[in-house]
C-alpha atoms as a PDB file:
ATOM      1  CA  UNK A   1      -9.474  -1.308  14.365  1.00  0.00           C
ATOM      2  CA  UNK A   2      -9.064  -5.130  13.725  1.00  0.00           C
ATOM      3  CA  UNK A   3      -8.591  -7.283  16.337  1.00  0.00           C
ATOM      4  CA  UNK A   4      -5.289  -9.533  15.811  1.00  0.00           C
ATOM      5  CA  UNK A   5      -5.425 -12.472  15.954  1.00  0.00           C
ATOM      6  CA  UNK A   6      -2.276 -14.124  16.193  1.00  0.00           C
ATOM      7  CA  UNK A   7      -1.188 -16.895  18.478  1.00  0.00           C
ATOM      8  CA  UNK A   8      -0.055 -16.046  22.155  1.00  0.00           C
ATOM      9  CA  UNK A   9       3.593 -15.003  22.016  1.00  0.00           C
ATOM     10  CA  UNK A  10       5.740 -11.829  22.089  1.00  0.00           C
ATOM     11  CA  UNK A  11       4.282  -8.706  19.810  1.00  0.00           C
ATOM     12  CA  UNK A  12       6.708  -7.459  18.085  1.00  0.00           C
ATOM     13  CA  UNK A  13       7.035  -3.464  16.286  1.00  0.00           C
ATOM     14  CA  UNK A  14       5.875  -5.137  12.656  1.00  0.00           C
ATOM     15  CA  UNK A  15       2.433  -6.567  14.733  1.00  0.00           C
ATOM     16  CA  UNK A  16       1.992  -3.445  15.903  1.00  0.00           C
ATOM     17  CA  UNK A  17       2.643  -1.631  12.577  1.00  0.00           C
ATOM     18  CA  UNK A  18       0.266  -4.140  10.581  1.00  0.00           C
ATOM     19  CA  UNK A  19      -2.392  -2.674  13.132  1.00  0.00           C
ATOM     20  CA  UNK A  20      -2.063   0.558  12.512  1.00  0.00           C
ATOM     21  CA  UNK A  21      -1.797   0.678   9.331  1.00  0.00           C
ATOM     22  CA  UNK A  22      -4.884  -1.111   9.340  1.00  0.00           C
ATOM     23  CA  UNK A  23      -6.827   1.227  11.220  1.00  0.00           C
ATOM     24  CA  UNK A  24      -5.477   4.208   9.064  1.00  0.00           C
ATOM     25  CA  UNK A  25      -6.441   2.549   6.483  1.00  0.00           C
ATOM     26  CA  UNK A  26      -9.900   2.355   7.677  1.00  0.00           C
ATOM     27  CA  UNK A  27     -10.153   6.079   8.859  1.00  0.00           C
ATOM     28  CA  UNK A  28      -8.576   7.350   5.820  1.00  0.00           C
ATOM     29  CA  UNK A  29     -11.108   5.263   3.487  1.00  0.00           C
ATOM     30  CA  UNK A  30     -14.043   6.687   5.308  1.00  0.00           C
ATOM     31  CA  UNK A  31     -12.669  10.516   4.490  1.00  0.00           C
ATOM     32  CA  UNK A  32     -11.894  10.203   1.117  1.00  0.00           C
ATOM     33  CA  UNK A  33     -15.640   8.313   0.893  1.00  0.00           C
ATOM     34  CA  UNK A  34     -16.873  11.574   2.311  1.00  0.00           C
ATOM     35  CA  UNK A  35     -15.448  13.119  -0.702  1.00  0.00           C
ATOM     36  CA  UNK A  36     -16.567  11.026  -3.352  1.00  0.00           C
ATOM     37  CA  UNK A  37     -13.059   8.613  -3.792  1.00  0.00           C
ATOM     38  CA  UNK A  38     -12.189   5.148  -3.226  1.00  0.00           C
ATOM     39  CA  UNK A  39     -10.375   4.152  -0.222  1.00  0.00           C
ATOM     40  CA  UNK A  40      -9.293   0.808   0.601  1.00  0.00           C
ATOM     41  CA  UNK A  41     -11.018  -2.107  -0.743  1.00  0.00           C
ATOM     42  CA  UNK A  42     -10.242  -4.407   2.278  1.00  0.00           C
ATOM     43  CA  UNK A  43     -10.811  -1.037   5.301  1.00  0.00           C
ATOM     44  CA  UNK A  44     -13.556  -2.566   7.766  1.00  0.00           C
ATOM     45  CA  UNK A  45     -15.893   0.268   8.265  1.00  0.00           C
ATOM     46  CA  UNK A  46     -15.742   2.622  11.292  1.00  0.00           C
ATOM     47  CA  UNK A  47     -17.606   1.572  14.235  1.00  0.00           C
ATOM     48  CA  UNK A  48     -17.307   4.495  16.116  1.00  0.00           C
ATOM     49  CA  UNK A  49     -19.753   7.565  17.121  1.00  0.00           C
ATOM     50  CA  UNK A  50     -16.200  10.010  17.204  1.00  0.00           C
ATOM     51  CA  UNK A  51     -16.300  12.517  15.523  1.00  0.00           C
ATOM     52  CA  UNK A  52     -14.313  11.474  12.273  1.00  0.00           C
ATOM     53  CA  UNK A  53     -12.065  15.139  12.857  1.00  0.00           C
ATOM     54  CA  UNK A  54     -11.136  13.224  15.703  1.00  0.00           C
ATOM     55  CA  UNK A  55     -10.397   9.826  14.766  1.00  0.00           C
ATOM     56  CA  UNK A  56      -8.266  11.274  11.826  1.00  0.00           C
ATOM     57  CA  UNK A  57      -5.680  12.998  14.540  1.00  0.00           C
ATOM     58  CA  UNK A  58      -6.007  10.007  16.433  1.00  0.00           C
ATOM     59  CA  UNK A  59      -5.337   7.290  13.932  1.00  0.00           C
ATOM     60  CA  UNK A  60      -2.216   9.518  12.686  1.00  0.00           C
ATOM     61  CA  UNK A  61      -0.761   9.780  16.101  1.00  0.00           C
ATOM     62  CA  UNK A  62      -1.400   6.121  16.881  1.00  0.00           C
ATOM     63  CA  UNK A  63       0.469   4.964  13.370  1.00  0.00           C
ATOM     64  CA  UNK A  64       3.213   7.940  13.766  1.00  0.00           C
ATOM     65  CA  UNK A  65       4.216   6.948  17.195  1.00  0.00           C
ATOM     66  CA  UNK A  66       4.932   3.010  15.651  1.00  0.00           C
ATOM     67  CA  UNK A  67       6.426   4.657  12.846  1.00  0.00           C
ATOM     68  CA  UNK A  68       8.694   6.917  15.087  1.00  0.00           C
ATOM     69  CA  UNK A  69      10.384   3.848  16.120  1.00  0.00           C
ATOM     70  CA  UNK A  70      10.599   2.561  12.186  1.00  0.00           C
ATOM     71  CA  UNK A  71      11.398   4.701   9.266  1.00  0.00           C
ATOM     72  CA  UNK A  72      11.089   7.878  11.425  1.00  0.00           C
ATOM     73  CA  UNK A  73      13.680   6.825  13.950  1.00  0.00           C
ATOM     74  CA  UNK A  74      16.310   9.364  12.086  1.00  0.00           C
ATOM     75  CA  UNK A  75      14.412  11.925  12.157  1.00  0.00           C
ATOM     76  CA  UNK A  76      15.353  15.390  14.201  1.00  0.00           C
ATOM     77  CA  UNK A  77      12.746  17.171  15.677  1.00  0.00           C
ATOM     78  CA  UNK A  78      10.440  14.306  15.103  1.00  0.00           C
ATOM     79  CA  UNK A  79       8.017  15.270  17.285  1.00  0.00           C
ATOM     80  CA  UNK A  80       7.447  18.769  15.819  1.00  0.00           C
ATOM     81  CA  UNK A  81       7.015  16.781  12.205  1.00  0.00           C
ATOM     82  CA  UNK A  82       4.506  14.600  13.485  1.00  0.00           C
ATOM     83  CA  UNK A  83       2.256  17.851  14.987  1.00  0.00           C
ATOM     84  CA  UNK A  84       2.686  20.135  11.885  1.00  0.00           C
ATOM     85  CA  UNK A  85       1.562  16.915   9.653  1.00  0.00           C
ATOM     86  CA  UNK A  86      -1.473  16.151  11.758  1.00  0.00           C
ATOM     87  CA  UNK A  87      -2.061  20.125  11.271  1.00  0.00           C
ATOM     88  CA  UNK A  88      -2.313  19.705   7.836  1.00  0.00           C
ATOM     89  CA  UNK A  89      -4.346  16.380   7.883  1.00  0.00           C
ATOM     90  CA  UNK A  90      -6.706  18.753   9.564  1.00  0.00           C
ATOM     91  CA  UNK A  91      -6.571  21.407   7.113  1.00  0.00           C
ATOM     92  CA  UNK A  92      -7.280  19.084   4.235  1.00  0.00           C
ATOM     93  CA  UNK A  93     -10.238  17.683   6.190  1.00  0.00           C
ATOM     94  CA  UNK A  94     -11.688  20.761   6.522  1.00  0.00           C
ATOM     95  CA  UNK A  95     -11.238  22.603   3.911  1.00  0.00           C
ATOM     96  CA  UNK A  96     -12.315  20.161   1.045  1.00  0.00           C
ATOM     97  CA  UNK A  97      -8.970  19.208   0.335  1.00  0.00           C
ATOM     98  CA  UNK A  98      -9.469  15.116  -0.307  1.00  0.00           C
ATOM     99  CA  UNK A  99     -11.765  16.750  -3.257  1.00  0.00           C
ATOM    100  CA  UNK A 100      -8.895  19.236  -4.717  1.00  0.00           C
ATOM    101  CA  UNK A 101      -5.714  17.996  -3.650  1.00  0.00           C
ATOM    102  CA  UNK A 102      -3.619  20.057  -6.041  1.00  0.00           C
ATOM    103  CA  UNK A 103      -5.566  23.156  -5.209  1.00  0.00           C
ATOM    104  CA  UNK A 104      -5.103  22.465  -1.458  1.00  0.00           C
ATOM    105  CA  UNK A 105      -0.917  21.557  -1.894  1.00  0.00           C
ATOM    106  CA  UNK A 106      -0.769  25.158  -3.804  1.00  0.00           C
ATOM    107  CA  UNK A 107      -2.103  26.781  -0.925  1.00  0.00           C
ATOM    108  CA  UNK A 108      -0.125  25.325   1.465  1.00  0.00           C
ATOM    109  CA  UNK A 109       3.090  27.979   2.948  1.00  0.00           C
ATOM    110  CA  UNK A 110       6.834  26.339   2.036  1.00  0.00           C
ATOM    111  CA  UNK A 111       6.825  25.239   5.877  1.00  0.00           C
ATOM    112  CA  UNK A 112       3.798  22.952   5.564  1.00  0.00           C
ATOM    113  CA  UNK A 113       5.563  21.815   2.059  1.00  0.00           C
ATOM    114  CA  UNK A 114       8.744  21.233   4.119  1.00  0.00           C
ATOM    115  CA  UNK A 115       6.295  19.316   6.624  1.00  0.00           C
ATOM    116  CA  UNK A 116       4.682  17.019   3.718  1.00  0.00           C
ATOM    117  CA  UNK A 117       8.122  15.945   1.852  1.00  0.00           C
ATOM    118  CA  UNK A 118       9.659  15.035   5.129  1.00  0.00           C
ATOM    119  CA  UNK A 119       6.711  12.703   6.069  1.00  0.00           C
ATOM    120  CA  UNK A 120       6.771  11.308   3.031  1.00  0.00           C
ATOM    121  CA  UNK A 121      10.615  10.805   2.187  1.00  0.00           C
ATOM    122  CA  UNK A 122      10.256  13.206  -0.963  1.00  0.00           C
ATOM    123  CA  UNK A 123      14.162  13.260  -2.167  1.00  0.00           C
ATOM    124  CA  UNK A 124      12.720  17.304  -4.020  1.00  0.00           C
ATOM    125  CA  UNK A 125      10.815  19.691  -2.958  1.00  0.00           C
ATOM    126  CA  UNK A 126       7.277  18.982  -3.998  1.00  0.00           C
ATOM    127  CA  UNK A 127       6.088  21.067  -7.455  1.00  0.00           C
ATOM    128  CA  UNK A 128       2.641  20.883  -6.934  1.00  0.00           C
ATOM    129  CA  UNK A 129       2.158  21.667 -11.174  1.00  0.00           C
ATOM    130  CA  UNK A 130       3.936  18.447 -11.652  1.00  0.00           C
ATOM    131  CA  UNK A 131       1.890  16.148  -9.590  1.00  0.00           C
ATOM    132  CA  UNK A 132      -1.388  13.641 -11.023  1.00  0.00           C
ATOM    133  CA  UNK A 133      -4.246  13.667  -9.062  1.00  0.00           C
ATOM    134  CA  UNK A 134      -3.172  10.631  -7.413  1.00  0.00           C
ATOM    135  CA  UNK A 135       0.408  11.774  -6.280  1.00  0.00           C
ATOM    136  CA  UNK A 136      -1.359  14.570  -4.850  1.00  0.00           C
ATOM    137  CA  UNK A 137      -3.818  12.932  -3.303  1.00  0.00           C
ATOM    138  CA  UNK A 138      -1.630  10.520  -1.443  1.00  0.00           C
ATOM    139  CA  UNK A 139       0.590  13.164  -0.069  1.00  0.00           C
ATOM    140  CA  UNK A 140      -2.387  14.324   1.915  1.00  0.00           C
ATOM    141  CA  UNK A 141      -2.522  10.544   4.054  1.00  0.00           C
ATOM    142  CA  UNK A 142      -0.276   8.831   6.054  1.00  0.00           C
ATOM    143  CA  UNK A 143       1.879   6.184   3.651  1.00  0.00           C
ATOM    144  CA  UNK A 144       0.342   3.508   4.642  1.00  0.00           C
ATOM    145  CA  UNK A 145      -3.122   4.758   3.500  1.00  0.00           C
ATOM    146  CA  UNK A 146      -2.621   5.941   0.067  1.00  0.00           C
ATOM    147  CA  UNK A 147      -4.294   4.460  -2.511  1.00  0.00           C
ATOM    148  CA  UNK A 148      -4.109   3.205  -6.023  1.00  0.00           C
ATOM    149  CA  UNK A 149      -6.329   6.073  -7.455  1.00  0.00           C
ATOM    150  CA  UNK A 150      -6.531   5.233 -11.387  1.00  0.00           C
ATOM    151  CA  UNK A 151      -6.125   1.321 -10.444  1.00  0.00           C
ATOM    152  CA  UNK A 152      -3.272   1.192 -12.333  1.00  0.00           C
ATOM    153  CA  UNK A 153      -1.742  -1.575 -10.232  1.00  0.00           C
ATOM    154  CA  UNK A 154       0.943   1.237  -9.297  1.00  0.00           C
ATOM    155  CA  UNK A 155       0.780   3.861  -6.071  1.00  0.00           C
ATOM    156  CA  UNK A 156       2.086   7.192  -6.622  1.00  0.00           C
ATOM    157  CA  UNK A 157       2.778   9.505  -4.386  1.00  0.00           C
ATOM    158  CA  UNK A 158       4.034  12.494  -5.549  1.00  0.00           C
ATOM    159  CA  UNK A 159       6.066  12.085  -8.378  1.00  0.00           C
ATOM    160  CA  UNK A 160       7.003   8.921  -7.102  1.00  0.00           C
ATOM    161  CA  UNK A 161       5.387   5.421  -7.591  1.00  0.00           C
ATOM    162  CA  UNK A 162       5.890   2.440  -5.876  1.00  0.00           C
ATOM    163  CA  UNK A 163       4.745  -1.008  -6.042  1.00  0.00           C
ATOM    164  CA  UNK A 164       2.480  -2.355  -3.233  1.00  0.00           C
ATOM    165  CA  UNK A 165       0.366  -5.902  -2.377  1.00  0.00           C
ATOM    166  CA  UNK A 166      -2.328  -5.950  -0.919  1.00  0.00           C
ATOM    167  CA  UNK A 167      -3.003  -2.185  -2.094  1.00  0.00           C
ATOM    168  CA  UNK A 168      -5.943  -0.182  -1.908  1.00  0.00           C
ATOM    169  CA  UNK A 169      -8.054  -2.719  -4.618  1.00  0.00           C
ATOM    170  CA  UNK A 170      -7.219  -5.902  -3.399  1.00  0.00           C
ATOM    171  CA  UNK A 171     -10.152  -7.754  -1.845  1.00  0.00           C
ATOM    172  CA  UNK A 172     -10.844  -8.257   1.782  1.00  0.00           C
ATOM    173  CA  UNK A 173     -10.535 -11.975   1.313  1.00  0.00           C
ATOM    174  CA  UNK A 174      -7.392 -11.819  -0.695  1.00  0.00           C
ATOM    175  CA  UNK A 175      -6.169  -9.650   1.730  1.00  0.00           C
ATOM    176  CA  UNK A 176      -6.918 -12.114   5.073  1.00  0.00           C
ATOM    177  CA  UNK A 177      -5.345 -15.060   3.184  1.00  0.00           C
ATOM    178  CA  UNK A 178      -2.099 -12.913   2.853  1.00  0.00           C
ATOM    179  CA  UNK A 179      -2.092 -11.529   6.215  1.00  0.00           C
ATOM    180  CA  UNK A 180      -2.214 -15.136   7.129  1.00  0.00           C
ATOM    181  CA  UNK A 181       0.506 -16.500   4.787  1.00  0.00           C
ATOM    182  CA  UNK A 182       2.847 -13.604   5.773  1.00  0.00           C
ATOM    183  CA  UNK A 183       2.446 -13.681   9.464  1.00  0.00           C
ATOM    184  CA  UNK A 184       5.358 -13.587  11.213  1.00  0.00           C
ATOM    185  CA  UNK A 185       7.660 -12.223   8.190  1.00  0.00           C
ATOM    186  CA  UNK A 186      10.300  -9.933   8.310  1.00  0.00           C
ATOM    187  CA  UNK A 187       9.447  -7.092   6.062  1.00  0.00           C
ATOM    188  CA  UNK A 188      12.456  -8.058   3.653  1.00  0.00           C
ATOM    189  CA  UNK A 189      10.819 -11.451   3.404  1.00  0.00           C
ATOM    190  CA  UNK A 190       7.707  -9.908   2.683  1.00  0.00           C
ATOM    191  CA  UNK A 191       8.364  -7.654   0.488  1.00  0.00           C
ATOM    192  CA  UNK A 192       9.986  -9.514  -2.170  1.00  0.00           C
ATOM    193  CA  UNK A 193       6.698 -12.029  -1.848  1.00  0.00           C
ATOM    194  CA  UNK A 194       4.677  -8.952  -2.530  1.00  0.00           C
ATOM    195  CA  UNK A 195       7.066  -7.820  -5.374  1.00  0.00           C
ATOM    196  CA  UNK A 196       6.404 -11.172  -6.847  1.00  0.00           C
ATOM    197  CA  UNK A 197       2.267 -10.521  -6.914  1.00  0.00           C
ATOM    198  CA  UNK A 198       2.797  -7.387  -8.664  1.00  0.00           C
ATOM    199  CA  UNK A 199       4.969  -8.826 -11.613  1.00  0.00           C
ATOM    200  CA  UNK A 200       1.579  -9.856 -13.771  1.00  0.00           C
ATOM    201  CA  UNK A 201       1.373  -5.881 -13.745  1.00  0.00           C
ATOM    202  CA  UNK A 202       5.471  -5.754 -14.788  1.00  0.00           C
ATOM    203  CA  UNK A 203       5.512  -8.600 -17.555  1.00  0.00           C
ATOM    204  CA  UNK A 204       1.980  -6.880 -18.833  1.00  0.00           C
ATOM    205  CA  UNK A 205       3.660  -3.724 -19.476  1.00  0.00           C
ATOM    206  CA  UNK A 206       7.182  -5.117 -20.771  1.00  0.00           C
ATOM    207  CA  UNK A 207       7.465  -3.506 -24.808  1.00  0.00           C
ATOM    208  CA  UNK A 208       9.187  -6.837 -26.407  1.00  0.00           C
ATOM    209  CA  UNK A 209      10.427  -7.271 -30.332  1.00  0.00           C
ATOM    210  CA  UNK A 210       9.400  -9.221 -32.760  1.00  0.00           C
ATOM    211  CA  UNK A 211      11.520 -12.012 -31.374  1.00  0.00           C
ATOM    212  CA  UNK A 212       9.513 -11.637 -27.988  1.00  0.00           C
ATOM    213  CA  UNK A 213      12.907 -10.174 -26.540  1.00  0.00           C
ATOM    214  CA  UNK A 214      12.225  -7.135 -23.508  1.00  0.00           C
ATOM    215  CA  UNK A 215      13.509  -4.178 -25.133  1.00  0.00           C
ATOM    216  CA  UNK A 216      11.403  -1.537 -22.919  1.00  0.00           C
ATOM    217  CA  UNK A 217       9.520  -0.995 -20.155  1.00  0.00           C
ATOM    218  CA  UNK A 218       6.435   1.193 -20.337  1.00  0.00           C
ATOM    219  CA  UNK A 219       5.741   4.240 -17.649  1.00  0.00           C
ATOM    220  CA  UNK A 220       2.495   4.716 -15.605  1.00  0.00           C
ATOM    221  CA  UNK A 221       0.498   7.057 -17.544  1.00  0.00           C
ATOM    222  CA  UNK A 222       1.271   5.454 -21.088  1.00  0.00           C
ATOM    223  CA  UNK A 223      -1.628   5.335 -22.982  1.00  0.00           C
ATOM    224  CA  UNK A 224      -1.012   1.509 -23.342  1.00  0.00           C
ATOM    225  CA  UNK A 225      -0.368   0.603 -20.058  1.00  0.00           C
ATOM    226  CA  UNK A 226      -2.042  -2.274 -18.633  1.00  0.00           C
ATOM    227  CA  UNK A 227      -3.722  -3.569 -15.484  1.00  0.00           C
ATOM    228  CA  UNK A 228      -4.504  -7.178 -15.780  1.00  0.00           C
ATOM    229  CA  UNK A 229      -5.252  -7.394 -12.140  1.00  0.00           C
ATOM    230  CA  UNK A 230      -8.462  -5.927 -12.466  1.00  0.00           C
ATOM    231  CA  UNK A 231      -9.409  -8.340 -15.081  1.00  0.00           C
ATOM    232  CA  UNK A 232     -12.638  -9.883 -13.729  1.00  0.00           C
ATOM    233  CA  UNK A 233     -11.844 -12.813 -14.598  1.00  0.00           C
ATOM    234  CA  UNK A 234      -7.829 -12.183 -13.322  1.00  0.00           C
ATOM    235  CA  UNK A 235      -7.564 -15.289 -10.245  1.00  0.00           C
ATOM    236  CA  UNK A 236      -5.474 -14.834  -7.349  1.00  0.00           C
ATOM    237  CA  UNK A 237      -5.347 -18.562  -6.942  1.00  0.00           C
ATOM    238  CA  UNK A 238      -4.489 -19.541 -10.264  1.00  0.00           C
ATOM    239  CA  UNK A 239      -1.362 -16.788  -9.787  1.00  0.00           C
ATOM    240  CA  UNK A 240      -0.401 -18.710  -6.499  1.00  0.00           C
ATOM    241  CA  UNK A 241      -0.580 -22.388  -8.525  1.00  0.00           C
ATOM    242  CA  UNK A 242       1.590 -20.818 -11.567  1.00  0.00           C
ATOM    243  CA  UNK A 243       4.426 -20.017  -8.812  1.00  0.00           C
ATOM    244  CA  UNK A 244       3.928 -23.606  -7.481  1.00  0.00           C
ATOM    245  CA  UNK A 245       4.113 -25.160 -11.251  1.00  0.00           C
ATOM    246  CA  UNK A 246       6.871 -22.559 -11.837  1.00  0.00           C
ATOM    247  CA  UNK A 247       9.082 -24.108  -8.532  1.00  0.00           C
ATOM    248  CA  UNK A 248       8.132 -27.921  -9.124  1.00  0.00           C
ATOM    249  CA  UNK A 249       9.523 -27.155 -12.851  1.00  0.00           C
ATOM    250  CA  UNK A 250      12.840 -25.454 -11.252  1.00  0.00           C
ATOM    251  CA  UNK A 251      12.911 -28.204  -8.719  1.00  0.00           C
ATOM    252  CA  UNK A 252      15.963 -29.868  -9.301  1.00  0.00           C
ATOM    253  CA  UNK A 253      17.805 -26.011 -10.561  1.00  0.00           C
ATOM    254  CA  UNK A 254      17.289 -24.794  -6.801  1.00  0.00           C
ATOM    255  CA  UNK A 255      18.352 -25.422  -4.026  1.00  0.00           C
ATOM    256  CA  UNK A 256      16.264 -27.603  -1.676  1.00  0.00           C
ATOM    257  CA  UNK A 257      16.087 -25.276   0.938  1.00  0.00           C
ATOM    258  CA  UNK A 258      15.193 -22.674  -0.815  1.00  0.00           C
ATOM    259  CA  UNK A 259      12.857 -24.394  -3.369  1.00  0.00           C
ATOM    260  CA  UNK A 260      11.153 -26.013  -0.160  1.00  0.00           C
ATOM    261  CA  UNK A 261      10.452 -23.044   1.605  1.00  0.00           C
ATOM    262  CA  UNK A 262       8.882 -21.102  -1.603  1.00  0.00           C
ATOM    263  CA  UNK A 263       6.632 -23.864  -2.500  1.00  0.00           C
ATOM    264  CA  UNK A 264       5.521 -24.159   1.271  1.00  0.00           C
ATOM    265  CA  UNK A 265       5.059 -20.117   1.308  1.00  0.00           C
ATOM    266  CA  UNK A 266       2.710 -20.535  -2.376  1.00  0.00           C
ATOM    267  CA  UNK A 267       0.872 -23.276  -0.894  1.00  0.00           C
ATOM    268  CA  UNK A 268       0.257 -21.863   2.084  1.00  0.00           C
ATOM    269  CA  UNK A 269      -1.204 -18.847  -0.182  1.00  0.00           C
ATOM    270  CA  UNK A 270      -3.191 -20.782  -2.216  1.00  0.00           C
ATOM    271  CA  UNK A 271      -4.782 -22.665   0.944  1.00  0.00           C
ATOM    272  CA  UNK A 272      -5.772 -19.821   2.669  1.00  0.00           C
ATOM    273  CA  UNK A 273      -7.065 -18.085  -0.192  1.00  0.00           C
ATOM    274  CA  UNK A 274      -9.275 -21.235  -0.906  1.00  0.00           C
ATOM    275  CA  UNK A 275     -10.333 -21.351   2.917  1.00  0.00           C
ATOM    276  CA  UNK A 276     -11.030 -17.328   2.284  1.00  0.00           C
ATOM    277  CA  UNK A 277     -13.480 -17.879  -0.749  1.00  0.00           C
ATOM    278  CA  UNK A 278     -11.107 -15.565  -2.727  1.00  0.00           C
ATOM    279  CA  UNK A 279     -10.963 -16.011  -6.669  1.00  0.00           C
END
């Protein structure tokens, strides 16, 4: 688990989150490793000698008691959720199900199914005939571990994708200079920061006319769909001086609150990802 390493003060249920997720992150990466797939990009490695059956229970009943408090806090019987998930964590480990998802979901009785969608806030019943390898996959982790399978830039889970940054490919040192930027966020501020790294992925996949109007949006899975974040040559820090240009531009169109705290946010970005050695 990482050590945080924020400044003396009160620790509130998001530092606590960030943590776990952080150490799930690292446990999960080191099972789906076991089973030839990619976990997180930024996961430090285990240091550990328990037994990795072990750590995975543990790890899901650190993050689920957080979580419990979070988007759980609605939930009846929570408890009895949170057992009959780590039951099938278990299952999946060992049976071999990180290297057959789909075949693993199929086997599962419509009380483990039950068990899955809940954990996962599935609005249907999951159709295991209907999923991708990914949204399969990621139904068999906690949420905050799934991972970015195809690299697509998008994380599905079941049928569902969503839009995450870091994810499971971003770099350990692009990942430090955004825990850094973002400490101390509310999620909502957060999140529409991280919304704003993912648009290179949006705009890519926009279908415009011969005007350059936005008449479409493609799907993940289109054969044309595009992930210029895994570009080689795709910079992090050039992305975080184009929203600085973009705000300087807008200056006088914003207003000065506003346009003052998103340029200090972008340059606080760019800083750290400098002081990080990130690209």
């Amino acid at each position: 688990m990482r050590i945080d390493h924020r400044q003396t003060g009160p620790v509130t249920l998001d530092d606590h989150r960030r943590v776990q997720n952080q150490n799930v992150q690292s446990v999960f990466s080191e099972v789906l490793n076991q089973f030839g797939r990619d976990g997180y990009a930024n996961a430090e490695p285990l240091s550990s000698d328990v037994p990795l059956e072990s750590q995975i229970e543990q790890s899901w009943t650190d993050w689920y008691r957080v979580e419990r408090l979070g988007r759980y806090q609605a939930t009846e019987d929570a408890d009895a959720l949170g057992v009959s998930f780590a039951g099938v964590l278990s299952d999946a480990y060992e049976q071999g199900g990180y290297a057959t998802p789909k075949k693993f979901l199929g086997g599962l009785d419509q009380e483990s199914l039950e068990t899955v969608q809940a954990i996962h806030g599935l609005v249907d019943p999951i159709q295991v005939n209907s999923l991708s390898e990914e949204g399969a996959m990621n139904l068999l982790v906690p949420p905050a571990a799934q991972v970015d399978l195809n690299r697509d830039g998008i994380t599905q889970s079941g049928i569902a994708n969503s839009i995450r940054f870091p994810d499971s490919t971003t770099s350990p040192e692009v990942t430090a200079a955004w825990d850094e930027a973002t400490e101390g966020m509310s999620w909502g501020e957060r999140a529409i920061y991280e919304l704003r790294m993912k648009l290179p992925v949006l705009t890519a996949n926009s279908i415009t006319n011969g005007d350059g109007q936005i008449v479409g949006q493609r799907e993940p899975g289109d054969p044309d769909w595009v992930n210029p974040m895994t570009d080689p040559g795709y910079s992090y820090v050039d992305e975080a001086q184009g929203w600085i240009d973009y705000l300087d531009y807008f200056k006088n169109q914003m207003d000065p609150d506003q346009y003052a705290k998103e340029r200090s946010f972008f340059q606080s970005f760019k800083d750290k990802l400098v002081k990080h050695g990130a690209a």
